[in-house]
Protein backbone atom coordinates (compact mmCIF):
# COMPACT_ATOMS: atom_id res chain seq x y z
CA UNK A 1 178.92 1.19 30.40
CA UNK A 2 182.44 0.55 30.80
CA UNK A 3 183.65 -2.73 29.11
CA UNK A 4 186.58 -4.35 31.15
CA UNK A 5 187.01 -7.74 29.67
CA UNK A 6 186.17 -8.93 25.89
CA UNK A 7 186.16 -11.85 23.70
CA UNK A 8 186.25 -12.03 19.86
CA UNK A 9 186.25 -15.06 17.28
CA UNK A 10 186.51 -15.56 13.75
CA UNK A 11 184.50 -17.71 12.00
CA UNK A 12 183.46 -19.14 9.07
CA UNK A 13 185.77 -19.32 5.42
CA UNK A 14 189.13 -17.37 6.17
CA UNK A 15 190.16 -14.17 4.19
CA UNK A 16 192.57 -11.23 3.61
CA UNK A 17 191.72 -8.68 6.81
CA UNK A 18 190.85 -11.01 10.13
CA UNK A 19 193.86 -9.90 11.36
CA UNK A 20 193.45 -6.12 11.07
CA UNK A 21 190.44 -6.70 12.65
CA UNK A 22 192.16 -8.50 15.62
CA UNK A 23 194.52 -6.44 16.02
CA UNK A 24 192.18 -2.95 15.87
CA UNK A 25 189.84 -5.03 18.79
CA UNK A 26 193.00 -5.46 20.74
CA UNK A 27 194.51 -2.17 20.41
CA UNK A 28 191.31 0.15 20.34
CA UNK A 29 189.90 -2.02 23.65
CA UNK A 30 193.34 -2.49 25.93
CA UNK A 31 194.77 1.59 24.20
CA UNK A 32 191.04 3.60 24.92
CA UNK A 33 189.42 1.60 27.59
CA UNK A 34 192.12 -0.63 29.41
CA UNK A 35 190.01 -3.68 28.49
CA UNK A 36 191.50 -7.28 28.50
CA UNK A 37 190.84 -8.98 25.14
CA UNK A 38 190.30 -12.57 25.11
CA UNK A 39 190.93 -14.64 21.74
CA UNK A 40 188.51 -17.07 21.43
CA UNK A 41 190.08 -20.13 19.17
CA UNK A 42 188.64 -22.29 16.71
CA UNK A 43 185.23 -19.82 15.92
CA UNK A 44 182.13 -21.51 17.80
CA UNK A 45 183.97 -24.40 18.58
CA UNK A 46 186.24 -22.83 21.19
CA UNK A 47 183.61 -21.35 22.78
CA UNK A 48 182.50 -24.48 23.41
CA UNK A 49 185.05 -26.32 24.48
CA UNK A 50 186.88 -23.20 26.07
CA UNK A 51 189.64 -22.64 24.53
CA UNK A 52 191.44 -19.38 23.84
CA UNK A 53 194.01 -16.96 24.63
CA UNK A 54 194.93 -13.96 25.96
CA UNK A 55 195.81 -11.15 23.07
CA UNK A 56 197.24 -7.85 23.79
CA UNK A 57 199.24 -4.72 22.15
CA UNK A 58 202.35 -6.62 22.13
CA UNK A 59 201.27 -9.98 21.22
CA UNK A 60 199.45 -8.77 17.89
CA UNK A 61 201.48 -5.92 16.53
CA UNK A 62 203.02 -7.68 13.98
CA UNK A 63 200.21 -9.30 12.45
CA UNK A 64 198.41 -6.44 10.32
CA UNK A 65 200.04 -7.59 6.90
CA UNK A 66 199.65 -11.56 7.77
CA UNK A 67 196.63 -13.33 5.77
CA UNK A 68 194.27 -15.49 7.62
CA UNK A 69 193.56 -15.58 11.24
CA UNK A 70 195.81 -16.13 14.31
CA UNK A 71 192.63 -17.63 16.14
CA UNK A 72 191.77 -19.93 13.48
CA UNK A 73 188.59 -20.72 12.14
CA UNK A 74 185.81 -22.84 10.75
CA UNK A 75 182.81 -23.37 9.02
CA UNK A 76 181.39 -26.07 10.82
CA UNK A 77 180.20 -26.87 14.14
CA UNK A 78 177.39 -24.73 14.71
CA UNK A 79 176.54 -24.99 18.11
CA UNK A 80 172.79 -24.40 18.24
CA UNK A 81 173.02 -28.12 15.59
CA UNK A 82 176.50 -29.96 15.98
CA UNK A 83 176.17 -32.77 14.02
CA UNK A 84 179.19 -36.06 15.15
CA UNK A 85 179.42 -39.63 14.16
CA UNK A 86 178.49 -42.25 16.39
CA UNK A 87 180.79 -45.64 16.27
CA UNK A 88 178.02 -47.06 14.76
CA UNK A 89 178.11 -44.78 11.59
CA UNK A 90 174.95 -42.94 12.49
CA UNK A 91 174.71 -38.97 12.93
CA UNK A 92 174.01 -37.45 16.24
CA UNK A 93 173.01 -33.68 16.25
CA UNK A 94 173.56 -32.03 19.87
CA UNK A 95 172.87 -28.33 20.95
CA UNK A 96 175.71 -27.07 22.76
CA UNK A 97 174.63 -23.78 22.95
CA UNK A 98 174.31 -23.81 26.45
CA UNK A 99 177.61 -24.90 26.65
CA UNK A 100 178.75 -22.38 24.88
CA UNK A 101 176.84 -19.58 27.05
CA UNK A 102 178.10 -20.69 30.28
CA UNK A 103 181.87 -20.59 28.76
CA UNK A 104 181.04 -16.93 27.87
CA UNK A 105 179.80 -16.69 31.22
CA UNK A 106 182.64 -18.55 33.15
CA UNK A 107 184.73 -16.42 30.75
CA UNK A 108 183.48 -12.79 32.35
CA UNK A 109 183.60 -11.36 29.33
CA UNK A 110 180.99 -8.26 28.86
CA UNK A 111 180.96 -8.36 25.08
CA UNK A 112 181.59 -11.33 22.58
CA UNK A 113 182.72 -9.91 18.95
CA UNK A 114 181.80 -12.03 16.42
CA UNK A 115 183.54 -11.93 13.15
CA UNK A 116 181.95 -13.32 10.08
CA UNK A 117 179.86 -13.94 7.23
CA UNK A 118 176.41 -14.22 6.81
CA UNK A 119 176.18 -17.56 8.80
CA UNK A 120 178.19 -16.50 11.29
CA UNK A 121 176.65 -13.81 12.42
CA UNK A 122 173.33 -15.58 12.00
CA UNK A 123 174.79 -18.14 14.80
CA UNK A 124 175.72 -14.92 16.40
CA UNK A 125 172.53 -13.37 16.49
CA UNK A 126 171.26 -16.44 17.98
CA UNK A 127 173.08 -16.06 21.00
CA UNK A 128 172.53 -12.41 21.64
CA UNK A 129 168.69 -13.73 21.80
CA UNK A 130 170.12 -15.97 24.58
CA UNK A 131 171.28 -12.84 26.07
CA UNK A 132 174.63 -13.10 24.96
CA UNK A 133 176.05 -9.07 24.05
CA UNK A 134 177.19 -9.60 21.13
CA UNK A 135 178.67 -7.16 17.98
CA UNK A 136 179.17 -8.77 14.43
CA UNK A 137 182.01 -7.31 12.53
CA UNK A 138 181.28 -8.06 8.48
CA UNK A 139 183.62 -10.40 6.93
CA UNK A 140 183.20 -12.73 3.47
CA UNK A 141 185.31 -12.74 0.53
CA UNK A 142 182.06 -13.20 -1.63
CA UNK A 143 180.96 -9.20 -0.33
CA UNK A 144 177.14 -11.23 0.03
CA UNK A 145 176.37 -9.47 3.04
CA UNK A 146 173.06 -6.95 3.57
CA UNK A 147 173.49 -3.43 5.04
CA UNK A 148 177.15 -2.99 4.06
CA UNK A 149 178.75 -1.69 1.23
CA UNK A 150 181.55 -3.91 1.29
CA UNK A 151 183.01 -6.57 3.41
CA UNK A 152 186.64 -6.87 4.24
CA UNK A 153 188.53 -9.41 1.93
CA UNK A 154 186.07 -8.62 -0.81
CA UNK A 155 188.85 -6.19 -2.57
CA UNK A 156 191.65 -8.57 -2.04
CA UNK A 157 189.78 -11.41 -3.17
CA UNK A 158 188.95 -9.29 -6.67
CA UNK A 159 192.71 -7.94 -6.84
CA UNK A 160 193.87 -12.10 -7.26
CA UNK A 161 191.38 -13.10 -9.19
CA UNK A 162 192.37 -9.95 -11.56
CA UNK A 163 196.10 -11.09 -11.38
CA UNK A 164 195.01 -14.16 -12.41
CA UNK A 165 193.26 -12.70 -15.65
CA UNK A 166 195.96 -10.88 -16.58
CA UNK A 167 198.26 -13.41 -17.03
CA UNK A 168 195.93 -15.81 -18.49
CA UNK A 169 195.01 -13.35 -21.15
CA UNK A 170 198.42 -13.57 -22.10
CA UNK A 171 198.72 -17.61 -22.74
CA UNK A 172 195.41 -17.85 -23.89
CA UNK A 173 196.25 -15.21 -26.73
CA UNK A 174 199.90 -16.67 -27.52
CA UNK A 175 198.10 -19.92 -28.00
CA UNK A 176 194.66 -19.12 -29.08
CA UNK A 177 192.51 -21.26 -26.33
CA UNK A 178 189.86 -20.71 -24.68
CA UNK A 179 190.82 -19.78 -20.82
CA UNK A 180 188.47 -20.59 -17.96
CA UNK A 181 189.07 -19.22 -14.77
CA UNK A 182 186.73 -20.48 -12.11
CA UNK A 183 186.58 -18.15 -8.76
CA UNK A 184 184.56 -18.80 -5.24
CA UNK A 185 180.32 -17.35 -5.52
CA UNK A 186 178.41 -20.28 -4.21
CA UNK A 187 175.34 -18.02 -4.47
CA UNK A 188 176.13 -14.56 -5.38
CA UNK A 189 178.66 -13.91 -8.30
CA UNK A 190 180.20 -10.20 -6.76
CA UNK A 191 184.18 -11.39 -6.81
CA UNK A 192 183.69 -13.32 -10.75
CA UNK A 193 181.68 -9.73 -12.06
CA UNK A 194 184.12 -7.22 -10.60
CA UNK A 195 187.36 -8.96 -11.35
CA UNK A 196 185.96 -9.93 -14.97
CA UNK A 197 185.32 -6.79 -15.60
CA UNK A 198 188.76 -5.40 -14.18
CA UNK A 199 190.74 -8.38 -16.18
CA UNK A 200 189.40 -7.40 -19.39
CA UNK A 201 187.51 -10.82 -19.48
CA UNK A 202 184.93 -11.62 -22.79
CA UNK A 203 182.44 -14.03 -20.96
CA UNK A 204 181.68 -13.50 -17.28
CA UNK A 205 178.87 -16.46 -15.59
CA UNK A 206 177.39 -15.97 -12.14
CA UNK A 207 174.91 -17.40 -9.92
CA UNK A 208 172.76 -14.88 -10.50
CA UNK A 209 172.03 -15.44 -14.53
CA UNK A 210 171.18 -19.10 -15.54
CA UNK A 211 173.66 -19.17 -18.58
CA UNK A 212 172.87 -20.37 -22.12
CA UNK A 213 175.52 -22.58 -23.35
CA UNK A 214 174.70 -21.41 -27.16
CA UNK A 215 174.59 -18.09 -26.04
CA UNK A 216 178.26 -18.55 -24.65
CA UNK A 217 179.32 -20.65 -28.08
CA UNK A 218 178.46 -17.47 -29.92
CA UNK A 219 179.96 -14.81 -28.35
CA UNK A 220 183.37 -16.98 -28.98
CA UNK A 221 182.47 -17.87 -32.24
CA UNK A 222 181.98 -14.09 -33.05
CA UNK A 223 185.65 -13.44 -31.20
CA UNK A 224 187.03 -16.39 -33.79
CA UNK A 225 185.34 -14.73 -36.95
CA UNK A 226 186.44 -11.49 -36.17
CA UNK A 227 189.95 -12.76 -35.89
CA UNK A 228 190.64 -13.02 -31.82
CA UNK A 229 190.97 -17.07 -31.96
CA UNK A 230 191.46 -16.41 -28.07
CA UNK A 231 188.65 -16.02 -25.23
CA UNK A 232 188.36 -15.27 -21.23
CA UNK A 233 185.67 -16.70 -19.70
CA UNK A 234 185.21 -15.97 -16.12
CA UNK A 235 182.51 -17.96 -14.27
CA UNK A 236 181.72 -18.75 -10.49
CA UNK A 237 181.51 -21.46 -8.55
CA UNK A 238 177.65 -21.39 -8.37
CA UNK A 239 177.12 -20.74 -11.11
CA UNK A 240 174.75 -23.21 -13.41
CA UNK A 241 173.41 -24.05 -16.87
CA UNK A 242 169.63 -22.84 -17.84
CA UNK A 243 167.78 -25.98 -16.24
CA UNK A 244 170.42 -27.02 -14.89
CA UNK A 245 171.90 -27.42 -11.56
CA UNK A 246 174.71 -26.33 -9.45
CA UNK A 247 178.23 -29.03 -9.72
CA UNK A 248 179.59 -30.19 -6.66
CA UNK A 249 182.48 -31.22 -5.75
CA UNK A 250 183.07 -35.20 -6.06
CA UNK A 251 184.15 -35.04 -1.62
CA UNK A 252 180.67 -32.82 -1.17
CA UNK A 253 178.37 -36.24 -0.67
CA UNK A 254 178.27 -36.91 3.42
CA UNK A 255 179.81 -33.66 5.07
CA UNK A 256 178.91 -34.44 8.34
CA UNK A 257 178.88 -30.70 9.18
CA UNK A 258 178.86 -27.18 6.68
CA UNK A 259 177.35 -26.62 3.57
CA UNK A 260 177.94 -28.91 0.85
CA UNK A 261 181.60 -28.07 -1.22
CA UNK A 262 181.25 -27.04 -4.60
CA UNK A 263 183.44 -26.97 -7.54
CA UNK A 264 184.29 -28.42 -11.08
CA UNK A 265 182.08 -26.00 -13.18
CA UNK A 266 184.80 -24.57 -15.19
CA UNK A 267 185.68 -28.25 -16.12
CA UNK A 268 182.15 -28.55 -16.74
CA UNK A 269 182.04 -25.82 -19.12
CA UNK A 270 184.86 -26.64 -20.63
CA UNK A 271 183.50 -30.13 -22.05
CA UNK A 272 180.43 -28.42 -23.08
CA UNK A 273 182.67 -25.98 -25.49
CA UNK A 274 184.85 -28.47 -26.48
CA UNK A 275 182.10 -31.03 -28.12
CA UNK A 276 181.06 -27.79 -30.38
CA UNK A 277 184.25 -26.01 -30.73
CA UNK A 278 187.51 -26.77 -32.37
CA UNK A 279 189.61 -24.83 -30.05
CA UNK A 280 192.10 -26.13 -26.95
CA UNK A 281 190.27 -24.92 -23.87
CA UNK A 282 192.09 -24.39 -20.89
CA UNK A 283 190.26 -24.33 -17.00
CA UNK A 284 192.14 -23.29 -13.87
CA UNK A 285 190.80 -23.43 -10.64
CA UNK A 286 191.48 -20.53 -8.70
CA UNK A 287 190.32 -21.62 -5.38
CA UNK A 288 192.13 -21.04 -1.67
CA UNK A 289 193.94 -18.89 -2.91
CA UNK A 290 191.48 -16.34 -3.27
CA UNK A 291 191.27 -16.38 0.59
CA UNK A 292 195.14 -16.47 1.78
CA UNK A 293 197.84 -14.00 1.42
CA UNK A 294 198.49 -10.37 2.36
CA UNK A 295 195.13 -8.18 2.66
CA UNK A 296 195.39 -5.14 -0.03
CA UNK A 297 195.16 -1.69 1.60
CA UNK A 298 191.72 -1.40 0.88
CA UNK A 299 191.26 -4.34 3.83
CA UNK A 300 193.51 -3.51 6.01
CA UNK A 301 191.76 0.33 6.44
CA UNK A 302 188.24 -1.35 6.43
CA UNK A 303 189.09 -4.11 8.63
CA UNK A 304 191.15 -1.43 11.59
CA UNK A 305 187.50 1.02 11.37
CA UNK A 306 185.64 -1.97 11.54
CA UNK A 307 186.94 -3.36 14.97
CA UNK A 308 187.61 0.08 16.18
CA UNK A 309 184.48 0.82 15.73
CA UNK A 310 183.01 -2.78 17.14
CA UNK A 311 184.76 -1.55 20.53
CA UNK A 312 183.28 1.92 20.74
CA UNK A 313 179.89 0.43 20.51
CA UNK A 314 180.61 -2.14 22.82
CA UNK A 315 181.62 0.50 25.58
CA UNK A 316 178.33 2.37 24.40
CA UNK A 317 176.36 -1.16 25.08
CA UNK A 318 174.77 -0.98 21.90
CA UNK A 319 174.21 -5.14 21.38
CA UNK A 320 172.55 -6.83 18.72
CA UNK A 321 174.21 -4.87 16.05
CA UNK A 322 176.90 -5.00 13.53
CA UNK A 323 179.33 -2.43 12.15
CA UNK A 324 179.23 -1.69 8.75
CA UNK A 325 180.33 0.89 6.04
CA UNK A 326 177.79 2.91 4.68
CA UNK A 327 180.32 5.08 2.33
CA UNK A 328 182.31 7.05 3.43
CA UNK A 329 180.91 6.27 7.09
CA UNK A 330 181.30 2.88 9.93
CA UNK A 331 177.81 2.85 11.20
CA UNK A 332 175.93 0.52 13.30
CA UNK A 333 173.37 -1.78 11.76
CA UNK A 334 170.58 -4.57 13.67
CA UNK A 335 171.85 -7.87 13.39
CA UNK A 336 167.81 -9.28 13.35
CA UNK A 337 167.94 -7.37 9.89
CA UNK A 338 170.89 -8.89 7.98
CA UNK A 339 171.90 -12.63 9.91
CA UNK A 340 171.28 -15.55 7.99
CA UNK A 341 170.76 -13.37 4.60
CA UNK A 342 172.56 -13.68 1.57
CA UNK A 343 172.79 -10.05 -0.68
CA UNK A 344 172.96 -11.21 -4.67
CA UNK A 345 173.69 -8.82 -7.55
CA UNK A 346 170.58 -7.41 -8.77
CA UNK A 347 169.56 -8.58 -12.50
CA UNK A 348 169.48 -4.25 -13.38
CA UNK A 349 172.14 -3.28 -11.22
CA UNK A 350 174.71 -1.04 -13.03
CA UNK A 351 177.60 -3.50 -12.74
CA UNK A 352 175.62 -5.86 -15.22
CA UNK A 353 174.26 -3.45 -16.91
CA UNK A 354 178.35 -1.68 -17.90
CA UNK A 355 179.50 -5.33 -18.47
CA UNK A 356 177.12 -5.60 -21.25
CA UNK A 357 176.99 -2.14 -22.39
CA UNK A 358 180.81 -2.78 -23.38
CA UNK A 359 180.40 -6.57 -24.87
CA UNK A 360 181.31 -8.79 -21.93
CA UNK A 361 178.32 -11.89 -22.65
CA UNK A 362 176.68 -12.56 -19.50
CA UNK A 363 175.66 -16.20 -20.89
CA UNK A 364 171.97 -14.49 -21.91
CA UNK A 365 170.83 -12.13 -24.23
CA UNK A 366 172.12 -8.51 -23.93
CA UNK A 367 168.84 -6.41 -22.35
């Protein structure tokens, strides 16, 4: 088929790479098939209420190097269940995925790129059931995504959370605390066990492995006896105590719309080392900043064969489907076999398995 008019959004959390991806949609679409490329703005939102913009050659070839997206974003308002507050306090949840459709429609657009994590392309995969062509085009700082070796952001994400390491090895050593560093993983720990292992850190928690709190008490007890007062923990945001459940974030009661926020468990775990422990413990928060700033070159390379890609299969009409990297290779994959699914680190996957092979405490017993 020949593809004559596109649209692409970004939704979800933003991260290191959306604009490489713009920009490659743009350029590969207007450069090899003389397409128009719409911009939808605001993710889901603007295709509901319509609003976007027109994006060329010339109005996106400066923006490989810029962090987040020049359509903006969000994590909320899914369509298919937008949730809004009546004056009277009470919650009413509206589909406006028909809206949505007929703005697509109005729109004339003969493919709809969708750019996102895993519930992003779930919403995604919705519509293409309505009929809607759509590609998904893999993005999520957390790398939780099935059917692709690696999302873009992922690397970048990992490269400032290893910065961050690096220097607080350094304080923590000088003044022989206990250093927390608490990075994003709401359910799989990918960015805390890859730049723990790169920073050199002794303690590394994730989702994945309900952590003993003894267990972690040892392993820096054993660092103080053998005469390195100091210790790196690294531990993720979802990550939780054996029994014990996840910590939110005190603003996470009443989101009217998105998953609820977490955060705090580094503060957490500080208090619980601190009652047994007579060392200064330290927590910082790494947060946002995970997500802004200039992609790496890892991200910008993924994110140009990505949406490159996206536009060759549009032209092909091959629907449904995501790109993905299967190493060294961008190759399609079914949308109906990844939306809406979340890809944790496996308990005897090789990652875990070198962390402890070398000493890093995992908050259990060494298998």
């Amino acid at each position: 088929m020949t593809i004559k008019r596109v649209g692409i959004l970004t939704g979800g959390g933003d991260c290191s790479g959306l604009n490489a991806v713009i920009r490659a949609v743009t350029r590969a679409a207007a450069i090899q098939y003389g397409a128009q490329v719409i911009g939808i703005e605001g993710g889901f939102e603007g295709l509901i209420s319509g609003q976007t913009q027109e994006l060329t050659v010339k109005s996106t070839k400066d923006i490989l190097t810029l962090g987040g997206t020049i359509l903006g974003t969000t994590n909320k308002g899914n369509p298919f269940q937008y949730r809004e507050r009546m004056e009277d306090g009470t919650i009413k949840t509206t589909d406006y995925s028909g809206k949505a459709v007929e703005t697509f429609k109005n729109l004339n657009l003969d493919c709809l790129f969708v750019v996102g994590g895993e519930g992003t392309l779930e919403i995604g995969y919705q519509f293409f059931k309505k009929g809607v062509p759509v590609i998904g085009i893999p993005k999520t700082i957390d790398n939780d995504l099935e059917r692709t070796d690696y999302t873009f952001g992922f690397q970048t994400a990992v490269q400032v959370a290893c910065d961050a390491l690096d220097r607080l090895q350094t304080t923590g050593r000088s003044h022989d605390r206990v250093m927390i560093l608490e990075v994003m993983g709401r359910n799989a720990g990918w960015i805390a066990l890859e730049a723990g292992i790169a920073g050199g850190a002794h303690i590394i928690l994730i989702p994945e492995i309900e952590y003993d709190i003894q267990n972690v008490i040892r392993k820096i007890m054993l660092r103080k006896k053998g005469g390195s007062p100091f210790s790196i923990i690294m531990i993720a945001e979802g990550a939780r105590e054996k029994g014990g459940a996840t910590v939110k974030a005190e603003e996470a009661q009443g989101r009217l719309q998105g998953v609820e926020k977490l955060g705090g468990v580094g503060f957490h775990l500080a208090k619980q080392i601190e009652k047994q422990i007579d060392l200064e413990v330290r927590t910082t928060v790494l947060g946002h900043i995970q997500r802004g700033g200039s992609p790496n070159s890892f991200d910008r390379v993924l994110g140009t064969r990505l949406g490159s890609f996206a536009v060759d299969a549009a032209a092909q009409g091959k629907f449904g489907t995501m790109a993905a990297l299967k190493t060294p290779d961008i190759v399609l994959v079914d949308l109906k076999d990844l939306a809406g699914r979340v890809r944790t680190i496996s308990l005897d996957s090789q990652l875990i398995r070198c962390a402890e092979s070398i000493g890093i405490n995992l908050g259990r017993e060494a298998m």
